[in-house]
PDB file of N, CA and C in Angstrom:
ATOM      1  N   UNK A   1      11.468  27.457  -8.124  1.00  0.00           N
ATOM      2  CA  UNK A   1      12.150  27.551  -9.416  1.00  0.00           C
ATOM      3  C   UNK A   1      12.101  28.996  -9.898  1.00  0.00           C
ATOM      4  N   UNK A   2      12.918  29.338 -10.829  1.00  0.00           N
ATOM      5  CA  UNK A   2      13.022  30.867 -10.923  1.00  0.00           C
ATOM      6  C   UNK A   2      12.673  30.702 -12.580  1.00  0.00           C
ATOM      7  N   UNK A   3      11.368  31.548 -12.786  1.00  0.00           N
ATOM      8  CA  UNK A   3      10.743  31.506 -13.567  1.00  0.00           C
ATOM      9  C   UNK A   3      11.456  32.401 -14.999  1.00  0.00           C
ATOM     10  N   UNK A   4      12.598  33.163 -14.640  1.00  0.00           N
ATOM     11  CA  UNK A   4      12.786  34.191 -15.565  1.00  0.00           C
ATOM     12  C   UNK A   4      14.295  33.871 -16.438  1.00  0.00           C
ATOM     13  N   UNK A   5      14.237  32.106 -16.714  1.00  0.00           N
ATOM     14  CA  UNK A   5      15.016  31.526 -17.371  1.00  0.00           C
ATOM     15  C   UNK A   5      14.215  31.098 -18.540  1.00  0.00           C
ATOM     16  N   UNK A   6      12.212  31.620 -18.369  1.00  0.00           N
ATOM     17  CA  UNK A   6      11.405  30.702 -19.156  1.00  0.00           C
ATOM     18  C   UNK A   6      11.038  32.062 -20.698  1.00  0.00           C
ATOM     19  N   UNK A   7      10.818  31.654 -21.501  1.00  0.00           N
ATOM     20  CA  UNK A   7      11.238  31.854 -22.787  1.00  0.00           C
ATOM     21  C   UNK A   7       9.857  32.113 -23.424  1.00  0.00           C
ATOM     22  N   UNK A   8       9.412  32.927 -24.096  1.00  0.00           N
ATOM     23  CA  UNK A   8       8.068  32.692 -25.085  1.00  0.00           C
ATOM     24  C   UNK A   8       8.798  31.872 -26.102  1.00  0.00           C
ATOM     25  N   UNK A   9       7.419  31.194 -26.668  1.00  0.00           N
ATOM     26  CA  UNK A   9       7.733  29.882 -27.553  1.00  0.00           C
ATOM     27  C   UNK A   9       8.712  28.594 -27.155  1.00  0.00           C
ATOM     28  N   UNK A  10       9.039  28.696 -25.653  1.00  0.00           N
ATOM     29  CA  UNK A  10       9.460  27.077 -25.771  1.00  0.00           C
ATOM     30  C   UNK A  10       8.413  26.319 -25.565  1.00  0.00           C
ATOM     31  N   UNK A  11       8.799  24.721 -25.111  1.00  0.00           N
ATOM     32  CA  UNK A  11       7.584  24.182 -25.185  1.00  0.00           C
ATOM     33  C   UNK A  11       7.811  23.369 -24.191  1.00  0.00           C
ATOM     34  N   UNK A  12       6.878  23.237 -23.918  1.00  0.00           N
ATOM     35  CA  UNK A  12       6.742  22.781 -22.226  1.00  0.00           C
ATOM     36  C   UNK A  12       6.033  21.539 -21.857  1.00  0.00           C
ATOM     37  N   UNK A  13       6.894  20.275 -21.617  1.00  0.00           N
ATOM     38  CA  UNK A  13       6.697  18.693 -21.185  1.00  0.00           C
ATOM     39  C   UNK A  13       6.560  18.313 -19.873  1.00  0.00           C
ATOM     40  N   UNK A  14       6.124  17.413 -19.654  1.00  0.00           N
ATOM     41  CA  UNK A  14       5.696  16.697 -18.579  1.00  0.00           C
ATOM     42  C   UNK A  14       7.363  15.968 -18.077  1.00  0.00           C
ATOM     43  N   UNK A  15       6.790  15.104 -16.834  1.00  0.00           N
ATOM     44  CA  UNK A  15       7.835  14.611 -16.589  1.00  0.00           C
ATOM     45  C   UNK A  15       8.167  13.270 -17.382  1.00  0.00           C
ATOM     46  N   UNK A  16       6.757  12.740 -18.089  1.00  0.00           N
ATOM     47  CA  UNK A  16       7.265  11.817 -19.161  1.00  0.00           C
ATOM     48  C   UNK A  16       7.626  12.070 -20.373  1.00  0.00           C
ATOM     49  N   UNK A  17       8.091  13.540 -20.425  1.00  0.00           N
ATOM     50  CA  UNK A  17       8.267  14.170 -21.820  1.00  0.00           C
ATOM     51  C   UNK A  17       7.412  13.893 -22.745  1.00  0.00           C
ATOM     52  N   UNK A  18       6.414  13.887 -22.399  1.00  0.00           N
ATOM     53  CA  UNK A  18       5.171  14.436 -23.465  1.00  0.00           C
ATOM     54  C   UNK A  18       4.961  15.954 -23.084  1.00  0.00           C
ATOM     55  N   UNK A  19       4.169  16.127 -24.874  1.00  0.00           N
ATOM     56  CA  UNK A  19       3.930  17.883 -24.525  1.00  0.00           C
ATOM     57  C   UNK A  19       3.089  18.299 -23.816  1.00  0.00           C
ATOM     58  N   UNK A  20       3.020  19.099 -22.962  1.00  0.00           N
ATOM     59  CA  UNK A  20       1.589  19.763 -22.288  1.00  0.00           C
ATOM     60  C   UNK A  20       1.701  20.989 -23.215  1.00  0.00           C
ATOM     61  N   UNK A  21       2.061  22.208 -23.609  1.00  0.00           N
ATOM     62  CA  UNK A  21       2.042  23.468 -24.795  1.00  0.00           C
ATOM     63  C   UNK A  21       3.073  24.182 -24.759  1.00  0.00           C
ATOM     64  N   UNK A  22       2.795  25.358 -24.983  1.00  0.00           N
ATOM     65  CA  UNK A  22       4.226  26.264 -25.603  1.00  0.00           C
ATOM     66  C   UNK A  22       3.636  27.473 -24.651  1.00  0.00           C
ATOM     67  N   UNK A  23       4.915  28.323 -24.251  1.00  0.00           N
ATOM     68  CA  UNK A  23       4.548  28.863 -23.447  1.00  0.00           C
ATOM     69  C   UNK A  23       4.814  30.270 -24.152  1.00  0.00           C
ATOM     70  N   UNK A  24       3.386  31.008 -23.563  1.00  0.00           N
ATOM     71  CA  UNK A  24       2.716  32.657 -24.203  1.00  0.00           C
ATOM     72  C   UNK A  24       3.767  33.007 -23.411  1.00  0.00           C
ATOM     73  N   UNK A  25       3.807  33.256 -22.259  1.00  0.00           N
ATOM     74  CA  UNK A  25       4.352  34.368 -21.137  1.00  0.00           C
ATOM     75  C   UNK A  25       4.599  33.670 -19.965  1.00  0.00           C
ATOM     76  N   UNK A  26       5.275  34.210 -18.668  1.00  0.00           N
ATOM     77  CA  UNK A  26       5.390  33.869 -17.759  1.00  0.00           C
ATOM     78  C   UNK A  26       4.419  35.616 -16.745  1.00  0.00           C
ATOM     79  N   UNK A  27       3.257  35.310 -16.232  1.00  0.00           N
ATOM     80  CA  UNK A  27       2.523  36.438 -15.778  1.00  0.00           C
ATOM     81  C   UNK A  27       2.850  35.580 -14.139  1.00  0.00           C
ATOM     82  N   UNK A  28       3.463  36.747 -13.298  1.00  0.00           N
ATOM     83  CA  UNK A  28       3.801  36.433 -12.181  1.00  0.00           C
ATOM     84  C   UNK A  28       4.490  34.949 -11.684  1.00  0.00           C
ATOM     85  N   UNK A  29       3.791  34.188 -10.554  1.00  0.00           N
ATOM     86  CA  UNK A  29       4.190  33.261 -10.576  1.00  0.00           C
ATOM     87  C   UNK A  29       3.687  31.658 -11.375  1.00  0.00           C
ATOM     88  N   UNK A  30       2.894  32.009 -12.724  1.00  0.00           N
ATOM     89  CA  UNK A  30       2.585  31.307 -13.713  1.00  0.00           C
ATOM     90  C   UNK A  30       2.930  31.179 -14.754  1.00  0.00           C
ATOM     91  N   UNK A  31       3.142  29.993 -15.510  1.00  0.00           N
ATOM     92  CA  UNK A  31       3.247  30.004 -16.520  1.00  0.00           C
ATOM     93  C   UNK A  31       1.955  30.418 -17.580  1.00  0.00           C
ATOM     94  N   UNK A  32       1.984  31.002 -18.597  1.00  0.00           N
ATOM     95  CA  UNK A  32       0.679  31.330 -19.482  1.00  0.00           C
ATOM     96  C   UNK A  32       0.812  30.665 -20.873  1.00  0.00           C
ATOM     97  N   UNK A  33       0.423  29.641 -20.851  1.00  0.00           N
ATOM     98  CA  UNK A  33       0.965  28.649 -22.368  1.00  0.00           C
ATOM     99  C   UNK A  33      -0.262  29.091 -23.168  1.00  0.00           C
ATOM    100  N   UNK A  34       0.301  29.020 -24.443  1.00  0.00           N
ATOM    101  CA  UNK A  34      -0.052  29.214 -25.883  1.00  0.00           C
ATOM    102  C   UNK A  34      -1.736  28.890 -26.113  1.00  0.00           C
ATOM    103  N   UNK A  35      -2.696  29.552 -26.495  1.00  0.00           N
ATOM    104  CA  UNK A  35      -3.907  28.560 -26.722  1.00  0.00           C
ATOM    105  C   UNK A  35      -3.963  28.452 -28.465  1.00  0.00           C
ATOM    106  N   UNK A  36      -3.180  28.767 -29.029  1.00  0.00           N
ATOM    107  CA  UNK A  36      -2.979  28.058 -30.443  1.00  0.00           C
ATOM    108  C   UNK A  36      -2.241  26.240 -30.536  1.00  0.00           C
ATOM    109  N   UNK A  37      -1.656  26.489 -29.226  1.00  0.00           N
ATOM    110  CA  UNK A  37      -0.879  24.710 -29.141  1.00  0.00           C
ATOM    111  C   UNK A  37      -2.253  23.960 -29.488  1.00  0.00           C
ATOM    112  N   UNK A  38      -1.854  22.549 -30.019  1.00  0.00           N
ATOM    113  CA  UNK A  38      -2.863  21.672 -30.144  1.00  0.00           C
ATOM    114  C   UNK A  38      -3.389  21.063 -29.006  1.00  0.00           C
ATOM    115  N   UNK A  39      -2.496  20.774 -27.721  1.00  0.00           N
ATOM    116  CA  UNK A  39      -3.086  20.250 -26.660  1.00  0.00           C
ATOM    117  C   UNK A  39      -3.624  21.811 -26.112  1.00  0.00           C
ATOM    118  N   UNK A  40      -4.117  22.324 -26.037  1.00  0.00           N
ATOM    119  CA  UNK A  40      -4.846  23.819 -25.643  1.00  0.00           C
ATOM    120  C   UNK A  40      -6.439  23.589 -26.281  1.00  0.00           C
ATOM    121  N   UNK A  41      -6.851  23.465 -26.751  1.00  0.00           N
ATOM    122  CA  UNK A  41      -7.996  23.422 -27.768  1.00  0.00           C
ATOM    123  C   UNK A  41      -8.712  24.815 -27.286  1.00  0.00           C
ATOM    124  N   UNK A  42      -8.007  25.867 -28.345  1.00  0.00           N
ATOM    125  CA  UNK A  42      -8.044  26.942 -28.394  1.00  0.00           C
ATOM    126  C   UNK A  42      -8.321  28.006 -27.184  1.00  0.00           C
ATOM    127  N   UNK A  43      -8.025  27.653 -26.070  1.00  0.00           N
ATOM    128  CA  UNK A  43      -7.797  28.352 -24.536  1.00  0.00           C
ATOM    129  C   UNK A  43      -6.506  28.229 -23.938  1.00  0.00           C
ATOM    130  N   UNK A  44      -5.818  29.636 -23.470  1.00  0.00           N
ATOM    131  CA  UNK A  44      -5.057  29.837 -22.627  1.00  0.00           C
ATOM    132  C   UNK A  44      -5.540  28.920 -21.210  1.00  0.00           C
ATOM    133  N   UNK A  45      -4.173  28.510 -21.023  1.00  0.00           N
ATOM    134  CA  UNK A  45      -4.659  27.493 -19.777  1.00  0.00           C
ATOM    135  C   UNK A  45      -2.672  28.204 -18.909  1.00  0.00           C
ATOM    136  N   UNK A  46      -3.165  28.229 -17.596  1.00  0.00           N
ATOM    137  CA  UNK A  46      -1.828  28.427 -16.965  1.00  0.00           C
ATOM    138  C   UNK A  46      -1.547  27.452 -15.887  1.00  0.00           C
ATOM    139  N   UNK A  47       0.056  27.438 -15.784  1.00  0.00           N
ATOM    140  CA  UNK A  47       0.458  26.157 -14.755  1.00  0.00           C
ATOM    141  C   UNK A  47       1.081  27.093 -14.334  1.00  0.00           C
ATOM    142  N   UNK A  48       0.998  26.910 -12.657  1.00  0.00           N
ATOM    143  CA  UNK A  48       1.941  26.840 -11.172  1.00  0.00           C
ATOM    144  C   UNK A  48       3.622  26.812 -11.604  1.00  0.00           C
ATOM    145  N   UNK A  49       4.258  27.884 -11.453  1.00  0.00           N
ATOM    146  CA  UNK A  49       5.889  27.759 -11.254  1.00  0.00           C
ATOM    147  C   UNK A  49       5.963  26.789 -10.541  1.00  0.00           C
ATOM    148  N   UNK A  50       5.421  26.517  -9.510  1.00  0.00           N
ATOM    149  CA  UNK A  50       5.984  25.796  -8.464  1.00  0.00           C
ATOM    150  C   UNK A  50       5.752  23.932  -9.262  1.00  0.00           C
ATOM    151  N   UNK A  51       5.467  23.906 -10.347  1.00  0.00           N
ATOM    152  CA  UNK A  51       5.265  22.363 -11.399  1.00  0.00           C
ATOM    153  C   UNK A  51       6.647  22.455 -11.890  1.00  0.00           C
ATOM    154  N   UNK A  52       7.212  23.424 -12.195  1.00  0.00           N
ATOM    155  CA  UNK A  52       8.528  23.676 -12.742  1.00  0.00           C
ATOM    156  C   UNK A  52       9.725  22.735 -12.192  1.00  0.00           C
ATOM    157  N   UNK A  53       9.961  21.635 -13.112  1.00  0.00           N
ATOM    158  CA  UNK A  53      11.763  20.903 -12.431  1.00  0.00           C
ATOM    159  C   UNK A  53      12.731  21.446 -13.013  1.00  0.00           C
ATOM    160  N   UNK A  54      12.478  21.895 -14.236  1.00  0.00           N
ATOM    161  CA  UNK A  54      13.809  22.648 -14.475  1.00  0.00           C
ATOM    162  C   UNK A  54      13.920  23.090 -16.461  1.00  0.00           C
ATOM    163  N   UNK A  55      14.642  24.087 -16.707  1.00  0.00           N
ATOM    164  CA  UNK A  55      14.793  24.598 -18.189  1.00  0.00           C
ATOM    165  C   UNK A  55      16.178  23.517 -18.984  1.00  0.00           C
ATOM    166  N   UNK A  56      15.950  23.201 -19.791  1.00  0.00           N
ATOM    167  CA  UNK A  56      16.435  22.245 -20.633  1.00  0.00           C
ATOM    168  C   UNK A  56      16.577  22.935 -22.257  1.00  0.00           C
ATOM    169  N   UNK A  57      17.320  23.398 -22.558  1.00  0.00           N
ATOM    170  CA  UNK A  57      18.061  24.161 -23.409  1.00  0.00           C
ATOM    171  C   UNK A  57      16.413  25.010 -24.041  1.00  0.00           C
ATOM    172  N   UNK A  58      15.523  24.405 -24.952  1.00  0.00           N
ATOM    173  CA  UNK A  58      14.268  24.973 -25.627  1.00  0.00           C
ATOM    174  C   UNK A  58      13.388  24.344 -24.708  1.00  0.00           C
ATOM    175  N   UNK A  59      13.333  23.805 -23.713  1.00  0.00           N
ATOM    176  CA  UNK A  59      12.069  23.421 -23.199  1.00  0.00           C
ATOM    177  C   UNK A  59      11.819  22.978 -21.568  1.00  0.00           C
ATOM    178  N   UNK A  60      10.841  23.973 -20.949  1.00  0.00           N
ATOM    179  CA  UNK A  60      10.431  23.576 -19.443  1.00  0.00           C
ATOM    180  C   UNK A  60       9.813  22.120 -19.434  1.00  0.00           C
ATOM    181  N   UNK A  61      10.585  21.508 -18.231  1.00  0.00           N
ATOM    182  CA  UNK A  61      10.258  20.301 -18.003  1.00  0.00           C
ATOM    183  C   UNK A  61       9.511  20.290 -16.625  1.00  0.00           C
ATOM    184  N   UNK A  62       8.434  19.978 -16.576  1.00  0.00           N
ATOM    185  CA  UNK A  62       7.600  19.961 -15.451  1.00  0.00           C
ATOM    186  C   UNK A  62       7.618  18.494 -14.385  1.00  0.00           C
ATOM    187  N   UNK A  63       7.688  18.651 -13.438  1.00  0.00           N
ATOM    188  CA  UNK A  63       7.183  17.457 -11.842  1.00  0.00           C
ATOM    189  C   UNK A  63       6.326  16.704 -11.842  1.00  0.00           C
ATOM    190  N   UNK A  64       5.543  17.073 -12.894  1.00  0.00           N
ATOM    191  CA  UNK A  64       3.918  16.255 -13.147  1.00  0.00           C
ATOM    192  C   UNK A  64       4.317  15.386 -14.787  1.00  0.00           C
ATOM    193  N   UNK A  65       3.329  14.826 -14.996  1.00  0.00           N
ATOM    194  CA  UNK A  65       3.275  14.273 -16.224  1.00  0.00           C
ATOM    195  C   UNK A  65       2.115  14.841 -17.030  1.00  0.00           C
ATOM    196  N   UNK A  66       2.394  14.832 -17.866  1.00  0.00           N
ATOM    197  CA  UNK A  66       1.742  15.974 -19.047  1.00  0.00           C
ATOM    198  C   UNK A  66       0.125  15.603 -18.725  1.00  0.00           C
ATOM    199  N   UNK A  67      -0.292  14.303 -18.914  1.00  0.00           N
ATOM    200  CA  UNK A  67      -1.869  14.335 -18.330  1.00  0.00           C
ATOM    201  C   UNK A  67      -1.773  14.941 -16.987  1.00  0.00           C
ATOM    202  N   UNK A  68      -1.494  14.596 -15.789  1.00  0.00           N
ATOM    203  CA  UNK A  68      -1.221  14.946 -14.627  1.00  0.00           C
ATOM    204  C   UNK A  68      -1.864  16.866 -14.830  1.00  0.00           C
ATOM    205  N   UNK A  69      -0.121  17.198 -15.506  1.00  0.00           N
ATOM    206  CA  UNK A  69      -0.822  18.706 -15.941  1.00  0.00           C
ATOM    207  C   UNK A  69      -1.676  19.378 -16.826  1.00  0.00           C
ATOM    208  N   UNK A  70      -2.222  18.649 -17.650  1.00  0.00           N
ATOM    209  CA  UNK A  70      -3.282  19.388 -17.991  1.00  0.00           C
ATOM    210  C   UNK A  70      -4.482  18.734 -17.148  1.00  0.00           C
ATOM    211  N   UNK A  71      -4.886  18.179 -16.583  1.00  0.00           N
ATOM    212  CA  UNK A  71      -5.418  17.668 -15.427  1.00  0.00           C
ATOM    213  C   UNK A  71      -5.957  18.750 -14.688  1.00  0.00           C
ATOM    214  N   UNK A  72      -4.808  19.249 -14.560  1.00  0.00           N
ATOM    215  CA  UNK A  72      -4.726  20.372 -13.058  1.00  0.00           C
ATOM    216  C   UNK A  72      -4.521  21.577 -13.406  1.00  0.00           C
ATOM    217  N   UNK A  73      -4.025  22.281 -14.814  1.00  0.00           N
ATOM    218  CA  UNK A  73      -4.000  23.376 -15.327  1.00  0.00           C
ATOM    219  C   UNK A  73      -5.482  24.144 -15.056  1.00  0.00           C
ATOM    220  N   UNK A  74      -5.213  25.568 -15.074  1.00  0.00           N
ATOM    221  CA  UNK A  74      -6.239  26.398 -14.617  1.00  0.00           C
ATOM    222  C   UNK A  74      -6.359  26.985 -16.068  1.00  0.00           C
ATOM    223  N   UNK A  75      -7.810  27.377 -16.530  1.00  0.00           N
ATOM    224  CA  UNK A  75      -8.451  27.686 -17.914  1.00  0.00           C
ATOM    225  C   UNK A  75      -8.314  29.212 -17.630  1.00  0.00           C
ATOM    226  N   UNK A  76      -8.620  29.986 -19.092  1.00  0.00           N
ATOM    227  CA  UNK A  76      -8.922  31.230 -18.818  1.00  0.00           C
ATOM    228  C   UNK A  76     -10.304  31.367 -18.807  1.00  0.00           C
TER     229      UNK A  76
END
C-alpha cells in the first residue's frame, strides 16, 4: 500500500470499523498514531503499512480488526 495518501489527523479503523487512533505521521514504512487518542493511553504506538487495505476519504482502514491491531501494534 502506498503510504503517502495517509494524512496527519485522520483516523484510523480496523477492519470492523472500530477505531484503533489518529494518525501523528507516517515515519517510513509505519504508521505513527496519535498518543493523545483515547485508545493510545497516552503512548505513541505504530502499525505496519503493510496492515493498510486502503484510504477512505478521512480515514485508513486497516486488514486487521481494531483489537487484532492494537494487539500487535508496537509501543514507543
Amino acid at each position: 500500500m502506498n503510504l503517502s495518501n495517509i494524512r496527519e489527523h485522520m483516523k484510523v479503523v480496523g477492519a470492523d470499523r472500530q477505531p484503533v487512533g489518529t494518525v501523528d505521521h507516517v515515519e517510513g514504512d509505519e504508521i505513527k498514531l496519535a498518543k493523545n487518542d483515547p485508545q493510545a493511553q497516552g503512548k505513541h504506538h505504530y502499525i505496519p503499512g503493510d496492515w493498510v487495505e486502503g484510504v477512505e476519504g478521512e480515514q485508513v482502514r486497516l486488514s486487521k480488526n481494531a483489537r487484532e491491531a492494537r494487539d500487535s501494534w508496537r509501543s514507543d
